[in-house]
PDB file of N, CA and C in Angstrom:
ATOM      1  N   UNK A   1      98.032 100.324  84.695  1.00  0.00           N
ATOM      2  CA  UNK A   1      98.065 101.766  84.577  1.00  0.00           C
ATOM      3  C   UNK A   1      99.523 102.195  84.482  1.00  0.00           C
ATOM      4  N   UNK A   2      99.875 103.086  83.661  1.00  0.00           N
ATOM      5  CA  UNK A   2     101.277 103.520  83.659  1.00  0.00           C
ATOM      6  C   UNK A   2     101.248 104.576  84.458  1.00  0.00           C
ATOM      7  N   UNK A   3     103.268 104.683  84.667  1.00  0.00           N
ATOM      8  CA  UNK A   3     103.202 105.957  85.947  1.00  0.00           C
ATOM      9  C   UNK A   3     102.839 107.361  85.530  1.00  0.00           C
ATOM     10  N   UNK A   4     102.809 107.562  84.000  1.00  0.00           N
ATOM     11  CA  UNK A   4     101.947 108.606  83.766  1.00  0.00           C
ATOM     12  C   UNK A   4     100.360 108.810  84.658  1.00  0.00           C
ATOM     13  N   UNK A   5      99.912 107.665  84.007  1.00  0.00           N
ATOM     14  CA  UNK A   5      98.352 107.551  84.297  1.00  0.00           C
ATOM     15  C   UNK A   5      98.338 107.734  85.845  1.00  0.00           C
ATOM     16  N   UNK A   6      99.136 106.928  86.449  1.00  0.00           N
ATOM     17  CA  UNK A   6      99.140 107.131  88.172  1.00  0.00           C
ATOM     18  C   UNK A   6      99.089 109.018  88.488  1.00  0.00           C
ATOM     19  N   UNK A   7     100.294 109.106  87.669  1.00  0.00           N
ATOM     20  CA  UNK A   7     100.492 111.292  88.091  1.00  0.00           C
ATOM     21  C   UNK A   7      99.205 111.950  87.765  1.00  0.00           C
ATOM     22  N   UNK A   8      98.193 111.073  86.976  1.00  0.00           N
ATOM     23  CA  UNK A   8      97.226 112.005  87.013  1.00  0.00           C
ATOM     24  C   UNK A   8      95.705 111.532  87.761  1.00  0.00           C
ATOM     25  N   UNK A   9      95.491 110.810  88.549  1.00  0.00           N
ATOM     26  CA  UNK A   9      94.826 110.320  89.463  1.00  0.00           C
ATOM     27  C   UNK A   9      94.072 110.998  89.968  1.00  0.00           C
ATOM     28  N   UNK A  10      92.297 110.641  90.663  1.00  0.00           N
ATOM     29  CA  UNK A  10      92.181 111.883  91.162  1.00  0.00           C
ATOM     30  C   UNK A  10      92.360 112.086  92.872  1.00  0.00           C
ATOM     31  N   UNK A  11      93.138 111.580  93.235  1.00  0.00           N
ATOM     32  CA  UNK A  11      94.159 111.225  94.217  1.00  0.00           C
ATOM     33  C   UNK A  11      95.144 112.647  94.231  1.00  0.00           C
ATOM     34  N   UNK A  12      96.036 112.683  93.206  1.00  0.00           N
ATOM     35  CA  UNK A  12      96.716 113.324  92.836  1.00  0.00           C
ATOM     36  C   UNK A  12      96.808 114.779  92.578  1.00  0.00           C
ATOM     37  N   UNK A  13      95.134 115.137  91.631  1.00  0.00           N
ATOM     38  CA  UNK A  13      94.713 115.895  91.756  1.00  0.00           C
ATOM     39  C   UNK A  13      93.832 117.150  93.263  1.00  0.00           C
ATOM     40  N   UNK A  14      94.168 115.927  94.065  1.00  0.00           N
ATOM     41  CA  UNK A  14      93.519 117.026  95.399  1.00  0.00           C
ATOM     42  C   UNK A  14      94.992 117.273  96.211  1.00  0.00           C
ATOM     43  N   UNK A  15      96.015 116.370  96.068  1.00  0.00           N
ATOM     44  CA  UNK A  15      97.027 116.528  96.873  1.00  0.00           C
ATOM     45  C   UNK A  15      98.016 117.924  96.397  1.00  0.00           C
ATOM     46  N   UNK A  16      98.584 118.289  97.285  1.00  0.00           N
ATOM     47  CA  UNK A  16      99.458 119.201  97.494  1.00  0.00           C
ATOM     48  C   UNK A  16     100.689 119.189  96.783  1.00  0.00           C
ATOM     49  N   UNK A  17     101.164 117.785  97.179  1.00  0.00           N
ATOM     50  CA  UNK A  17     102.406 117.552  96.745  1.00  0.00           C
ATOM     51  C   UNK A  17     101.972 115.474  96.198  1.00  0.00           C
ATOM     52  N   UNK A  18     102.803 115.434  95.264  1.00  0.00           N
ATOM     53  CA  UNK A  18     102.753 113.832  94.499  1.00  0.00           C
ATOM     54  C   UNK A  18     104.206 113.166  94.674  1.00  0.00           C
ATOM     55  N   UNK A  19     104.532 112.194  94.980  1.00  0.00           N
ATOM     56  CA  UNK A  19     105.173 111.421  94.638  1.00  0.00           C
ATOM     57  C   UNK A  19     104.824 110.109  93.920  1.00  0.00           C
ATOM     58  N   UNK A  20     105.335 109.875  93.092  1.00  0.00           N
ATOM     59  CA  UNK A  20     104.958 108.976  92.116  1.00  0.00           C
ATOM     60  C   UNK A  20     105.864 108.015  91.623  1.00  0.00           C
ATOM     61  N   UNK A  21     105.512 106.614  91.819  1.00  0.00           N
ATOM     62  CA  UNK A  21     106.776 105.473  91.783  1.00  0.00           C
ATOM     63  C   UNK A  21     105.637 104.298  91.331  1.00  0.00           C
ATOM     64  N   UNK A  22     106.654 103.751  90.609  1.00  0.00           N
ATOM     65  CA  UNK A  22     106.037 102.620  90.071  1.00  0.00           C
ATOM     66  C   UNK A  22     106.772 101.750  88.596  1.00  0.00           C
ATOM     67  N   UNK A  23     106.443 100.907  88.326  1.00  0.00           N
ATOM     68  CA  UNK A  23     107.487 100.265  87.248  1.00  0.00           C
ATOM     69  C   UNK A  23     106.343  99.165  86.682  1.00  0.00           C
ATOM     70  N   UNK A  24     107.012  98.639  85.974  1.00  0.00           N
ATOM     71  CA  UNK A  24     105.941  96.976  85.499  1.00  0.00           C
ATOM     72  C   UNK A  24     105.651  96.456  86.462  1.00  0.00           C
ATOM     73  N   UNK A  25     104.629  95.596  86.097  1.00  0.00           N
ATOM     74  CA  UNK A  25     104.010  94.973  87.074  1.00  0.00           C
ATOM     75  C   UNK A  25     105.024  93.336  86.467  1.00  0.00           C
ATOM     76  N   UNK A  26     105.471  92.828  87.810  1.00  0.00           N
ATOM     77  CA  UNK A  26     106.104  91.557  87.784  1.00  0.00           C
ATOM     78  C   UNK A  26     105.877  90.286  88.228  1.00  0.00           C
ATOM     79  N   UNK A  27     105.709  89.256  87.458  1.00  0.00           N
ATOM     80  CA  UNK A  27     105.233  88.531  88.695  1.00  0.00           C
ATOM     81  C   UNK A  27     106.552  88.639  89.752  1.00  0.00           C
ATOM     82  N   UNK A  28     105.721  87.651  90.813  1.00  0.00           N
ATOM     83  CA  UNK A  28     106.782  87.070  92.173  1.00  0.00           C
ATOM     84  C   UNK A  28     107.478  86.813  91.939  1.00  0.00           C
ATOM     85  N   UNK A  29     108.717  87.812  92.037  1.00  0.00           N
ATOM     86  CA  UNK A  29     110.380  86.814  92.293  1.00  0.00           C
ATOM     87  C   UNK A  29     110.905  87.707  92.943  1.00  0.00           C
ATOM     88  N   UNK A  30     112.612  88.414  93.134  1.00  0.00           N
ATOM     89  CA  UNK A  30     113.510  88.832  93.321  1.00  0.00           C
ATOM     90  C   UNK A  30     113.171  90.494  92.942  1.00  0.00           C
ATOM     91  N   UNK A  31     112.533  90.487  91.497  1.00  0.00           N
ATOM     92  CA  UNK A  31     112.973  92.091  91.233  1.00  0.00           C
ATOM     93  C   UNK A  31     111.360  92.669  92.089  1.00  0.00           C
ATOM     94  N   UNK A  32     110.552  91.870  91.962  1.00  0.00           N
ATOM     95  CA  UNK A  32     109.046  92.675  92.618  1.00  0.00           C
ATOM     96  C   UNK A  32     109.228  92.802  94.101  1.00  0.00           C
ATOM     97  N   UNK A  33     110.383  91.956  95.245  1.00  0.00           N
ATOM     98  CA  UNK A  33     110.891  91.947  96.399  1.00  0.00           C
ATOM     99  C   UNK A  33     111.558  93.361  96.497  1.00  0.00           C
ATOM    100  N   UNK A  34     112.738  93.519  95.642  1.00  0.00           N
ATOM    101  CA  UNK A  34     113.240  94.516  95.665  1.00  0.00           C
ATOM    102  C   UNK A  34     112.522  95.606  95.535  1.00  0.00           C
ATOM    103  N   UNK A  35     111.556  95.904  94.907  1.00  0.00           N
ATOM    104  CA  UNK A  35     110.969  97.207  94.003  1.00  0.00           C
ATOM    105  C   UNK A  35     109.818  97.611  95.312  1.00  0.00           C
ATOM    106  N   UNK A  36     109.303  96.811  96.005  1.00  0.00           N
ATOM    107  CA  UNK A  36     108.769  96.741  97.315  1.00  0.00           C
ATOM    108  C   UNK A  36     109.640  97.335  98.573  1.00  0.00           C
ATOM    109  N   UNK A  37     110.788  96.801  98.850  1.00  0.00           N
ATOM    110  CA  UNK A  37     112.072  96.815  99.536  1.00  0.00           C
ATOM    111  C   UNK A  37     112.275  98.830  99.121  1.00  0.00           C
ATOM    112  N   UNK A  38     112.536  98.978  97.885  1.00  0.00           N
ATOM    113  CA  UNK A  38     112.864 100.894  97.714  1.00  0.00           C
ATOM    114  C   UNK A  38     111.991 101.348  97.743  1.00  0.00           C
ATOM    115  N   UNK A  39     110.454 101.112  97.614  1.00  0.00           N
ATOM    116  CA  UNK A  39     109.266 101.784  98.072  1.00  0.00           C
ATOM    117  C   UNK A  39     109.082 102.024  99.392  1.00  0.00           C
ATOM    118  N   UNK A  40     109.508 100.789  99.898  1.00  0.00           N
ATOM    119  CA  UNK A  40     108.817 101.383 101.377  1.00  0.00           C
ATOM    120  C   UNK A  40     110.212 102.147 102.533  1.00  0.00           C
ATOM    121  N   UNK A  41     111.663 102.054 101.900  1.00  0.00           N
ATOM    122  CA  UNK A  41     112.768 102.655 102.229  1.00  0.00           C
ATOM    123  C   UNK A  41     112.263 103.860 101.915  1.00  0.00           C
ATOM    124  N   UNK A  42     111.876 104.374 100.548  1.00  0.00           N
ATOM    125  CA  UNK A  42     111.170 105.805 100.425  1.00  0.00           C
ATOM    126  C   UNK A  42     110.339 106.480 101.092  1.00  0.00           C
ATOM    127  N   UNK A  43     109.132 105.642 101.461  1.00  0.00           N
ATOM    128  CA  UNK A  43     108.103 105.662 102.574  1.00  0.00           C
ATOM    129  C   UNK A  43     108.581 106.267 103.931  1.00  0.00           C
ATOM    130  N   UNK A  44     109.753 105.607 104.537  1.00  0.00           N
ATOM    131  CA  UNK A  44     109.761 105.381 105.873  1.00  0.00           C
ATOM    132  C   UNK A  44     110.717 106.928 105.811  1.00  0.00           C
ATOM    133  N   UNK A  45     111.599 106.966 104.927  1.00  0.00           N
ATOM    134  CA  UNK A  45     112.731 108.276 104.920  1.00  0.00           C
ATOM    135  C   UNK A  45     111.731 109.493 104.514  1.00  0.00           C
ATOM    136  N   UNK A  46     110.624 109.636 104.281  1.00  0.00           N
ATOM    137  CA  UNK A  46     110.103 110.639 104.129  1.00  0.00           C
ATOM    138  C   UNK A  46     108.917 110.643 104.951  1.00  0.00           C
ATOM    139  N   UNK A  47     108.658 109.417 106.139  1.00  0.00           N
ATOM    140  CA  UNK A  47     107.798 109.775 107.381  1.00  0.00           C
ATOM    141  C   UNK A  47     108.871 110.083 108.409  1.00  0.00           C
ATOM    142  N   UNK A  48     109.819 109.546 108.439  1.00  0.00           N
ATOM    143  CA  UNK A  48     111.195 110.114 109.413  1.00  0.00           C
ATOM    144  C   UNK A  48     111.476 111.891 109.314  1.00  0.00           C
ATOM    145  N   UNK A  49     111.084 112.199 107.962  1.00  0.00           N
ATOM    146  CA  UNK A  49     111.863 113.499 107.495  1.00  0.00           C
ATOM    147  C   UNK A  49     110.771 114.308 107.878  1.00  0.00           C
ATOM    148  N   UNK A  50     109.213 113.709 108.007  1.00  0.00           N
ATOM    149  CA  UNK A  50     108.114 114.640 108.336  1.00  0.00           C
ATOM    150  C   UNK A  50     108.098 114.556 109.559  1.00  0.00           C
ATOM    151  N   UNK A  51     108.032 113.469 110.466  1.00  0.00           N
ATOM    152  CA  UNK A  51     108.673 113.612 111.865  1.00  0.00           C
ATOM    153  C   UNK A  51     109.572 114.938 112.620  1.00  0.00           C
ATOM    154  N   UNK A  52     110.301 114.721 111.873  1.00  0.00           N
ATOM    155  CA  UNK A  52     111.880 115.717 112.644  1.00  0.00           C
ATOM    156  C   UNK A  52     111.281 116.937 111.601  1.00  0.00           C
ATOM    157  N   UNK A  53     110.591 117.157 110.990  1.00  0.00           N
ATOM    158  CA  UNK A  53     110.531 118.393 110.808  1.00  0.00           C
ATOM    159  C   UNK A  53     109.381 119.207 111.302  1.00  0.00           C
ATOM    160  N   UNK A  54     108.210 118.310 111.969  1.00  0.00           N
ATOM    161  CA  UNK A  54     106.803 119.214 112.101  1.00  0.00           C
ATOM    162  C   UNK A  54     106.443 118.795 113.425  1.00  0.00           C
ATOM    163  N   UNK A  55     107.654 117.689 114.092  1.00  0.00           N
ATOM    164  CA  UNK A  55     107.541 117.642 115.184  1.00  0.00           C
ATOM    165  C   UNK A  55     105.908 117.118 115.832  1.00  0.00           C
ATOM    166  N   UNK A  56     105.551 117.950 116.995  1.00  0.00           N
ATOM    167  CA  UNK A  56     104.845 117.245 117.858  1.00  0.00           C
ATOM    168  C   UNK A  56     103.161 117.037 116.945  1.00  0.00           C
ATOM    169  N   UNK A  57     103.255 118.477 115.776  1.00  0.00           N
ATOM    170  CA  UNK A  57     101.830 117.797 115.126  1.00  0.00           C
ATOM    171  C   UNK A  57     101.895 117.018 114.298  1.00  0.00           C
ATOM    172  N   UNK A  58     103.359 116.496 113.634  1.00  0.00           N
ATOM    173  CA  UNK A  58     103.854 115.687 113.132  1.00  0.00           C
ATOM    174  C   UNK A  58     103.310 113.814 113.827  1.00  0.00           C
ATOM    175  N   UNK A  59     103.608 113.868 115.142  1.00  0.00           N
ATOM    176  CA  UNK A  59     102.977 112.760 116.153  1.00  0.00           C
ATOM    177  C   UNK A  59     102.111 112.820 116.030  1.00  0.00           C
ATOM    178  N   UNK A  60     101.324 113.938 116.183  1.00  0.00           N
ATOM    179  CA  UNK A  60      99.868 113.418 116.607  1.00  0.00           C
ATOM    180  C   UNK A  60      99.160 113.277 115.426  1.00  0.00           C
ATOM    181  N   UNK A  61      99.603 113.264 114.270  1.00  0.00           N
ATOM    182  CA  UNK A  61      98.674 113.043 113.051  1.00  0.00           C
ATOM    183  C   UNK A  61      98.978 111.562 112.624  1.00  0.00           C
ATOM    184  N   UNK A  62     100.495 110.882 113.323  1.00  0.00           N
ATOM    185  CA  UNK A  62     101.150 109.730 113.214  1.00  0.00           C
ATOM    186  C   UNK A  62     100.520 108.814 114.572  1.00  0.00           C
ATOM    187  N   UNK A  63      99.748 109.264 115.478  1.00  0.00           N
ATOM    188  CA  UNK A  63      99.038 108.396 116.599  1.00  0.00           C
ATOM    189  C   UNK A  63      97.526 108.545 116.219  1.00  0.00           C
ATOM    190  N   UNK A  64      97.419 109.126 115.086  1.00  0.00           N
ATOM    191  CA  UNK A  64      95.967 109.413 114.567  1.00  0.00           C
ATOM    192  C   UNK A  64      95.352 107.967 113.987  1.00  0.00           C
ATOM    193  N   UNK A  65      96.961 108.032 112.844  1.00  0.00           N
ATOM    194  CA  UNK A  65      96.582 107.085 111.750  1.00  0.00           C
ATOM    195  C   UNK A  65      97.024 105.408 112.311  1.00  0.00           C
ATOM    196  N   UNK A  66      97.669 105.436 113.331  1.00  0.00           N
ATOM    197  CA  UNK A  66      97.514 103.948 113.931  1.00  0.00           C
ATOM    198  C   UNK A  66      96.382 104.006 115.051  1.00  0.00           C
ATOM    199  N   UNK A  67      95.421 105.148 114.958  1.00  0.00           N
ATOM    200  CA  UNK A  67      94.221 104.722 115.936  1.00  0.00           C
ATOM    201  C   UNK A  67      93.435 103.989 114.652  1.00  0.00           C
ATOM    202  N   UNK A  68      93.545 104.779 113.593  1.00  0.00           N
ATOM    203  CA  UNK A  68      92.634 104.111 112.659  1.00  0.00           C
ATOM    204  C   UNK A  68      92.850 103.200 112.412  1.00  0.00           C
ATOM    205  N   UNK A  69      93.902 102.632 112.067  1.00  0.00           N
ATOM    206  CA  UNK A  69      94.511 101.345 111.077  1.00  0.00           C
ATOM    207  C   UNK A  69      94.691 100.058 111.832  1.00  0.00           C
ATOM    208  N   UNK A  70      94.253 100.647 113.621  1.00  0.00           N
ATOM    209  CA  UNK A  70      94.934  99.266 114.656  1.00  0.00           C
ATOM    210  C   UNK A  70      93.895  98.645 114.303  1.00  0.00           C
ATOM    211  N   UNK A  71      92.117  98.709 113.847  1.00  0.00           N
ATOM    212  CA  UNK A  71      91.199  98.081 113.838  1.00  0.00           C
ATOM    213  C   UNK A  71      91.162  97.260 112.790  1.00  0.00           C
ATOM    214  N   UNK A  72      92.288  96.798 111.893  1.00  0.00           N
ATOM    215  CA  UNK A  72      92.618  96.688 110.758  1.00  0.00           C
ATOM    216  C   UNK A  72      93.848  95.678 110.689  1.00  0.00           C
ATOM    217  N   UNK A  73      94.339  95.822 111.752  1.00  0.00           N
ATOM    218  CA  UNK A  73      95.490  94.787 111.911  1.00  0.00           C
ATOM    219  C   UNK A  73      95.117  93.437 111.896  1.00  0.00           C
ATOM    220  N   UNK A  74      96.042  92.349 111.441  1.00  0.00           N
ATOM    221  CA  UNK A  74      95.834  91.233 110.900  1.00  0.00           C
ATOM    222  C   UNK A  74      97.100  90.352 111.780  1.00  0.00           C
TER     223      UNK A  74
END
């Protein structure tokens, strides 16, 4: 799927706001490490930034989603 096709998802379509990232698909080496590596640097700087900005319901929607996901851990 190209990152066009991703922006129009129907994912995309219910959300508020989109961010949208993505590139070729590679096999395993160095550049698919990296491209993983700035995704989830993106990830984490914009759960940090929702943190410090919405504060305590900010937490509790962030102790929500590791109640869900602990049943899931590997």
């Amino acid at each position: 799927m190209t990152e066009e096709g991703r922006a129009r998802s129907p994912l995309t379509e219910t959300a508020t706001h989109t961010l949208v990232a993505g590139g070729q698909d590679l096999v395993f080496g160095l550049e698919t490490t990296a491209s993983r590596i700035a995704h989830l640097t993106a990830v984490d700087a914009l759960t940090a930034t929702l943190l410090a900005n919405r504060g305590e319901e900010a937490e509790r929607a962030l102790d929500l989603s590791a109640d869900v996901t602990a049943d899931h851990a590997y």
